[in-house]
N, C-alpha and C. Protein backbone atom coordinates (compact mmCIF):
# COMPACT_ATOMS: atom_id res chain seq x y z
N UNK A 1 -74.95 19.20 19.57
CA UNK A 1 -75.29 18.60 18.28
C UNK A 1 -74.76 17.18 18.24
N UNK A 2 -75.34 16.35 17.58
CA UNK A 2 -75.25 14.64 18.03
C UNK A 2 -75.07 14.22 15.92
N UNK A 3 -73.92 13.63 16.08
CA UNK A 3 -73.44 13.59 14.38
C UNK A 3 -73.62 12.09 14.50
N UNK A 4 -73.89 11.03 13.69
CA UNK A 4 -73.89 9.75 13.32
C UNK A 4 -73.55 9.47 12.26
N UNK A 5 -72.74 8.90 12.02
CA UNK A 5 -71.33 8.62 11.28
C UNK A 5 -71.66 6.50 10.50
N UNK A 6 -72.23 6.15 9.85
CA UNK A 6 -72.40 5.11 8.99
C UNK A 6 -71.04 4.74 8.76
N UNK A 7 -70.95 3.44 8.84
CA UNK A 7 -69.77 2.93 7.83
C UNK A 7 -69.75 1.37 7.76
N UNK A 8 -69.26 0.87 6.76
CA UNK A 8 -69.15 -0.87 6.55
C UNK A 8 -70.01 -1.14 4.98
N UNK A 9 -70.53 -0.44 4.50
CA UNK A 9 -71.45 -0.85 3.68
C UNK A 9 -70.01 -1.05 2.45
N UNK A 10 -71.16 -1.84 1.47
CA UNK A 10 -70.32 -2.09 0.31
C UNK A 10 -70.96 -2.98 -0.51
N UNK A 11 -70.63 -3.64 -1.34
CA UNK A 11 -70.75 -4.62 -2.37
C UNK A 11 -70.59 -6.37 -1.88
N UNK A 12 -71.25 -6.81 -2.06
CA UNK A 12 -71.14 -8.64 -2.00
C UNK A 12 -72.23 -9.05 -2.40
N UNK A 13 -71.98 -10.64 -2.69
CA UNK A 13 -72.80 -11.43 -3.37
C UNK A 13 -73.80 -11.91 -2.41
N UNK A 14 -74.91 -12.81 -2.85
CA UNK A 14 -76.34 -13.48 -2.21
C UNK A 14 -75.52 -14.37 -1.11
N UNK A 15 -76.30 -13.98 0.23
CA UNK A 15 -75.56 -14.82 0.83
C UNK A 15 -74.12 -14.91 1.71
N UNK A 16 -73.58 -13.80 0.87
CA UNK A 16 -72.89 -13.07 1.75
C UNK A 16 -72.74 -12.29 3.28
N UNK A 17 -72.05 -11.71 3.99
CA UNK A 17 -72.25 -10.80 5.45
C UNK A 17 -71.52 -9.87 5.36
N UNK A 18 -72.28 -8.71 5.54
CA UNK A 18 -71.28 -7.51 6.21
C UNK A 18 -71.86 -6.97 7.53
N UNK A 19 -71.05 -6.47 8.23
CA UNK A 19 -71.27 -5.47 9.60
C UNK A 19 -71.46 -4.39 9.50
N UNK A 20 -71.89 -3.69 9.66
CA UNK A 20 -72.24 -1.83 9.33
C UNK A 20 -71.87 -1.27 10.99
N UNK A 21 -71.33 -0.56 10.77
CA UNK A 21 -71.43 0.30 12.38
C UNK A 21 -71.89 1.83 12.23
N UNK A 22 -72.59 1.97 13.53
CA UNK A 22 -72.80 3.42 13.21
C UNK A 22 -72.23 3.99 14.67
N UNK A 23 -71.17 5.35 14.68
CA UNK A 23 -70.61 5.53 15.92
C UNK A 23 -71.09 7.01 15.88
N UNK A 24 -71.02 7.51 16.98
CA UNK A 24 -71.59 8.83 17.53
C UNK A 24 -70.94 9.67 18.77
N UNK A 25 -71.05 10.95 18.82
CA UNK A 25 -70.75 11.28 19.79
C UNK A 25 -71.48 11.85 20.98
N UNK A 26 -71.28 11.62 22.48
CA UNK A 26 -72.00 12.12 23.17
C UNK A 26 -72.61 11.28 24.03
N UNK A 27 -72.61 11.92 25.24
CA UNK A 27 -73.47 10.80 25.96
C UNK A 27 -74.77 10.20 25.76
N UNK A 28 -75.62 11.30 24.72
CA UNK A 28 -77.19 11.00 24.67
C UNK A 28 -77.02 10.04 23.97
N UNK A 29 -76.55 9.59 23.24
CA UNK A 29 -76.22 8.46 22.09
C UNK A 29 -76.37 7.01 22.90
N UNK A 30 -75.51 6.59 23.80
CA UNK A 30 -75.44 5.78 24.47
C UNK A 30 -76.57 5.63 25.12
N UNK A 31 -77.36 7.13 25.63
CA UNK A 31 -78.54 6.48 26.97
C UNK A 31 -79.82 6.07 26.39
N UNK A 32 -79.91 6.30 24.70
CA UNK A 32 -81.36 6.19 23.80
C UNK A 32 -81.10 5.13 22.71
N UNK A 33 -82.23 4.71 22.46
CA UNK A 33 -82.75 3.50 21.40
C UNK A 33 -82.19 4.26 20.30
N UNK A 34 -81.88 3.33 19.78
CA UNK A 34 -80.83 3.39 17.79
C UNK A 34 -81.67 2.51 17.20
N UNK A 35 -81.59 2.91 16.35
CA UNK A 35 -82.78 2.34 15.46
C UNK A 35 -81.52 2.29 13.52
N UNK A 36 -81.92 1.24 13.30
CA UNK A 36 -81.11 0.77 11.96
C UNK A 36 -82.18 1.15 10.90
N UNK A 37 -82.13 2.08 9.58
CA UNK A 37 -83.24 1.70 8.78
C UNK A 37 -82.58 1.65 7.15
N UNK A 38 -83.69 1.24 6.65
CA UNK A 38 -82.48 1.31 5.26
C UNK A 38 -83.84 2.26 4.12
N UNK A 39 -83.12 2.28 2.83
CA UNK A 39 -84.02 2.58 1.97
C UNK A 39 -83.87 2.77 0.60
N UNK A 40 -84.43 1.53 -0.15
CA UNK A 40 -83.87 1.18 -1.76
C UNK A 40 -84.84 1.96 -2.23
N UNK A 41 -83.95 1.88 -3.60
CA UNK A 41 -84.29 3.07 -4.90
C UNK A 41 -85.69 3.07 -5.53
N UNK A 42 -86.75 3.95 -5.12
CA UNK A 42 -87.85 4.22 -5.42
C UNK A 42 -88.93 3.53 -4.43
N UNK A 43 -88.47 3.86 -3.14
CA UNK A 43 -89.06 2.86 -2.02
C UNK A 43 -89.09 3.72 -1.14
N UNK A 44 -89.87 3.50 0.03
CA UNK A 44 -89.85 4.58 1.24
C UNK A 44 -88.29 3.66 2.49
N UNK A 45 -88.27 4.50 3.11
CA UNK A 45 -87.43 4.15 3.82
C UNK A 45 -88.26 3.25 5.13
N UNK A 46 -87.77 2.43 5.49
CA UNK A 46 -88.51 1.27 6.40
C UNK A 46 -87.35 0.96 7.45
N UNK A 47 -87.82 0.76 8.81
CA UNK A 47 -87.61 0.10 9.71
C UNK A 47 -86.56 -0.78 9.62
N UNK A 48 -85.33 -1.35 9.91
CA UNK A 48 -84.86 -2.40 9.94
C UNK A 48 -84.59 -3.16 11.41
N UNK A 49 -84.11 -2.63 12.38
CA UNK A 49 -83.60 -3.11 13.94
C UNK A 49 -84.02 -1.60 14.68
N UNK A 50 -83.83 -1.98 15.75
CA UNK A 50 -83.61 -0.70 17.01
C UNK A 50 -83.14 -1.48 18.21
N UNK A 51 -82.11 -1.23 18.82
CA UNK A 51 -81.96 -1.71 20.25
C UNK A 51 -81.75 -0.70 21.15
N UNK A 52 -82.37 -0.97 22.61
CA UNK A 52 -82.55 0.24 23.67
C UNK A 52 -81.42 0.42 24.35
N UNK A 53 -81.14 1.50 24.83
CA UNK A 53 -79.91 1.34 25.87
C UNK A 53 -79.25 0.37 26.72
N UNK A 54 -80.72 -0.03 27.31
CA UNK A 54 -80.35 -1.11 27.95
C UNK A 54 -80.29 -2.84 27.00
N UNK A 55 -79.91 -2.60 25.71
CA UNK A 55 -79.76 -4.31 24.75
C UNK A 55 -80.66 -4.46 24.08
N UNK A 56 -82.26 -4.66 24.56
CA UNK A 56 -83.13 -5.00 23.93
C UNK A 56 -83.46 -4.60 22.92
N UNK A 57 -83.41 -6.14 21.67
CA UNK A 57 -83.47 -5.80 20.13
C UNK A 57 -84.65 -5.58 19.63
N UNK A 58 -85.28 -5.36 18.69
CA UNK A 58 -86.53 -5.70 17.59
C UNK A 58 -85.92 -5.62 16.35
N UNK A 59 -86.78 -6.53 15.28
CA UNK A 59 -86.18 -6.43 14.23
C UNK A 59 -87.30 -6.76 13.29
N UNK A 60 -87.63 -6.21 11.75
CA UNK A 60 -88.46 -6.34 10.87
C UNK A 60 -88.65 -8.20 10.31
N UNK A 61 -89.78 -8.26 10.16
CA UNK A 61 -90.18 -9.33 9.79
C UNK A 61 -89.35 -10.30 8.73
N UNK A 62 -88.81 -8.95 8.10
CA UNK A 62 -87.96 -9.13 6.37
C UNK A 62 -86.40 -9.80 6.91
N UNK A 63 -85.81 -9.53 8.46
CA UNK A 63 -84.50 -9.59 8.50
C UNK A 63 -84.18 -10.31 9.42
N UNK A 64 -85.67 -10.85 10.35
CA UNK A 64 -85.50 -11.56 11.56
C UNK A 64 -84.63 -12.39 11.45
N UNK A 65 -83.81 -13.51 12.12
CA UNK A 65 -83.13 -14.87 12.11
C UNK A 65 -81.61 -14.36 11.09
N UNK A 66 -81.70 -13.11 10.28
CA UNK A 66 -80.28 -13.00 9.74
C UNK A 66 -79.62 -11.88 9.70
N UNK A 67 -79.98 -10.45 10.93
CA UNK A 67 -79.16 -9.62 11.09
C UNK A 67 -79.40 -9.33 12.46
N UNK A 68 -78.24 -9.33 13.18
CA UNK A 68 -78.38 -8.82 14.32
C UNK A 68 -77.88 -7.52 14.89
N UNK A 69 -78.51 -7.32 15.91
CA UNK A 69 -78.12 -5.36 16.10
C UNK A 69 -77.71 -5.66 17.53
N UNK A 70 -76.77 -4.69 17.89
CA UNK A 70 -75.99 -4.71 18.73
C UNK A 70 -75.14 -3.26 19.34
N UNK A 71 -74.98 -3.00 20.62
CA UNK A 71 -74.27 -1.58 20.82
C UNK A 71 -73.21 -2.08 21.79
N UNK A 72 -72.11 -1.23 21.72
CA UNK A 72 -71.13 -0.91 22.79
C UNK A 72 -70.74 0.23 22.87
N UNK A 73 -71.44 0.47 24.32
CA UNK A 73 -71.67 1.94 24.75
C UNK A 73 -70.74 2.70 24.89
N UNK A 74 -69.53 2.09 25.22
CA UNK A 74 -67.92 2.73 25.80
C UNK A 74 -67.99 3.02 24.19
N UNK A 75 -67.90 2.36 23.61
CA UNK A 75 -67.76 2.91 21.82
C UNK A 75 -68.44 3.81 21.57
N UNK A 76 -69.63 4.03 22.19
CA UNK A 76 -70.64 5.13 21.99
C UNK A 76 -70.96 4.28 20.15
N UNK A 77 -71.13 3.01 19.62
CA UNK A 77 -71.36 2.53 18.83
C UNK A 77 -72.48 1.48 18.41
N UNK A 78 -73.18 1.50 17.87
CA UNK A 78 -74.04 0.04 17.36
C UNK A 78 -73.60 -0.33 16.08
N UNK A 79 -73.93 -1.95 16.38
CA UNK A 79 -73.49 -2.66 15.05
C UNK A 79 -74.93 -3.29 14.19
N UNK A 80 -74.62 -3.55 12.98
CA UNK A 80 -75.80 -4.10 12.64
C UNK A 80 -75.25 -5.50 11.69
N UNK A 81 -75.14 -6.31 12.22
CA UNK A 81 -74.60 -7.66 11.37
C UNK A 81 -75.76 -8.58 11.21
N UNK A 82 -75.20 -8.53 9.56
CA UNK A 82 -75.91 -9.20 8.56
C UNK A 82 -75.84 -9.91 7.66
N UNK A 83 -75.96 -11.26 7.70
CA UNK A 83 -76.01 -12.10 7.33
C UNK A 83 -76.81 -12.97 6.29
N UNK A 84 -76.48 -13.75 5.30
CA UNK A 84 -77.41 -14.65 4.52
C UNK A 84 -78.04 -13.70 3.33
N UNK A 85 -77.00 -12.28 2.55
CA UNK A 85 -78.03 -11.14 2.35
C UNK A 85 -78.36 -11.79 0.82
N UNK A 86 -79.57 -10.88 1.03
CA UNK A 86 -80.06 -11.05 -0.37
C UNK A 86 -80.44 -9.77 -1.26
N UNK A 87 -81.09 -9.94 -2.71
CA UNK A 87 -80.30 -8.65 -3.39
C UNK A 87 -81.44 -7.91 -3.07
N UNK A 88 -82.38 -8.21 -2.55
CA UNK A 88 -83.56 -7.29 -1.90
C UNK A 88 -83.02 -6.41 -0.38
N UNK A 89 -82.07 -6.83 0.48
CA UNK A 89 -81.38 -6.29 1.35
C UNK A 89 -80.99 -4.76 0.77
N UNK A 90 -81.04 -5.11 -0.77
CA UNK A 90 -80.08 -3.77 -1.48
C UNK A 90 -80.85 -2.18 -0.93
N UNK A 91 -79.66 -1.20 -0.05
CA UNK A 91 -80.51 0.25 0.12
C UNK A 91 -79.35 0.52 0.56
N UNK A 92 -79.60 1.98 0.72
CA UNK A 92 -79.14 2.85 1.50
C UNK A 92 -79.44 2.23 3.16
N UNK A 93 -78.36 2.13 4.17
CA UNK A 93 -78.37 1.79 5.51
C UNK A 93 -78.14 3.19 6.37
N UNK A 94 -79.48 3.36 7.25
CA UNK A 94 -78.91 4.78 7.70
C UNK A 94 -79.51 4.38 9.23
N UNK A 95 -78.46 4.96 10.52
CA UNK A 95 -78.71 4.89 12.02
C UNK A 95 -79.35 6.04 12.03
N UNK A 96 -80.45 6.24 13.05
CA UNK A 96 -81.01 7.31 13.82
C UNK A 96 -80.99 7.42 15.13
N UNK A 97 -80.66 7.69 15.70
CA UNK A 97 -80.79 7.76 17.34
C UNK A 97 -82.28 8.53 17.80
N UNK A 98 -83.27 7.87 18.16
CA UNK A 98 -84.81 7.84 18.62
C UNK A 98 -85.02 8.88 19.81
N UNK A 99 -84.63 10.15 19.59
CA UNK A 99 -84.79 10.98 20.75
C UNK A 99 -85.79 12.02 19.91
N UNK A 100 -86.16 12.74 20.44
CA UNK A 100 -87.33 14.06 20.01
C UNK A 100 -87.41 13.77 18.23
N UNK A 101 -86.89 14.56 17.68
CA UNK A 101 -87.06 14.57 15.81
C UNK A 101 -86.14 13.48 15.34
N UNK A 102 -85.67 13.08 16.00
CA UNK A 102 -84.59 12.27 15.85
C UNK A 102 -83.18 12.38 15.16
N UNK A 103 -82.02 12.06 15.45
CA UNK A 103 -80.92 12.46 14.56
C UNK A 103 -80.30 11.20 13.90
N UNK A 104 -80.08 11.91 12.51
CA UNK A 104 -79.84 10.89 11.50
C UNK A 104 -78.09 10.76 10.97
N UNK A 105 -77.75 9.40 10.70
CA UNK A 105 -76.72 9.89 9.78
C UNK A 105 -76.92 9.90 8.21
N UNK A 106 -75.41 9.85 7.74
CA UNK A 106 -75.92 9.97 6.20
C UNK A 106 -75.82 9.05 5.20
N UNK A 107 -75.89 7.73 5.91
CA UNK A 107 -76.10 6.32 5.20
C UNK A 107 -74.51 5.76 4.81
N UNK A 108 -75.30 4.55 4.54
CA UNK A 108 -74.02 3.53 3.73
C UNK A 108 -74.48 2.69 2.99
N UNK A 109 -74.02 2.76 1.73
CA UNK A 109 -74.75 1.92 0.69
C UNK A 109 -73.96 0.62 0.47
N UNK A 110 -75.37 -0.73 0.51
CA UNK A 110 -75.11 -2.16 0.26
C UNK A 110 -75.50 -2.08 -1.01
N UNK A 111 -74.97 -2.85 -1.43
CA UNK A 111 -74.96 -3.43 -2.46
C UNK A 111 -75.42 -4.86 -2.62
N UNK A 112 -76.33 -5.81 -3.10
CA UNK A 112 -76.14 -7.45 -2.85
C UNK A 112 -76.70 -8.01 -4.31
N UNK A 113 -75.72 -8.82 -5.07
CA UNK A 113 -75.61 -9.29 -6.53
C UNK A 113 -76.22 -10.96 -5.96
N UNK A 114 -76.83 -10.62 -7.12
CA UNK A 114 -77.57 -11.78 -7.21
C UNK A 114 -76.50 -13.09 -8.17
């Protein structure tokens, strides 16, 4: 069983940065694509980053140029730093690790005041 564990979220103003990490256990964690997604109040949940085992990022149109995603594997961890936020950034932040049904954690909520 593969648990993903959210944390960093919180409250700040426009423009502000926070880091979110999501850490896990297990080797499968490390060898598969993580995928970042978020999902504000009365909205579907959408896409934000994914990077592959081996680094390679993608990132939504909405976040390009001001969050970057990132893993360190010995951590069995990815980061998602984000920058420049704005109060539309505002959701629930939740990691999935991209294997069969996929496994989820159970979010971290931003906050961003306008």
């Amino acid at each position: 069983q593969v648990q993903l564990v959210e944390s960093g979220g919180g409250l700040v103003q426009a423009g502000e940065s926070l880091r979110l990490s999501c850490a896990a256990s297990g080797t499968i964690f490390r060898l598969n694509t993580v995928g970042w997604y978020r999902q504000a109040p009365g909205k579907q949940r959408e896409l934000v980053a994914t990077i592959t085992s081996g680094g390679s990022a993608n990132y939504a149109d909405s976040v390009k140029g001001r969050f970057t995603i990132s893993r360190d594997n010995a951590k069995n961890t990815v980061y998602l730093e984000m920058n420049s936020l704005k109060p539309e950034d505002t959701a629930v932040y939740y990691c999935k690790l991209e294997i069969l049904g996929g496994y989820w954690g159970r979010g971290t909520q931003v906050t961003v005041s306008s």
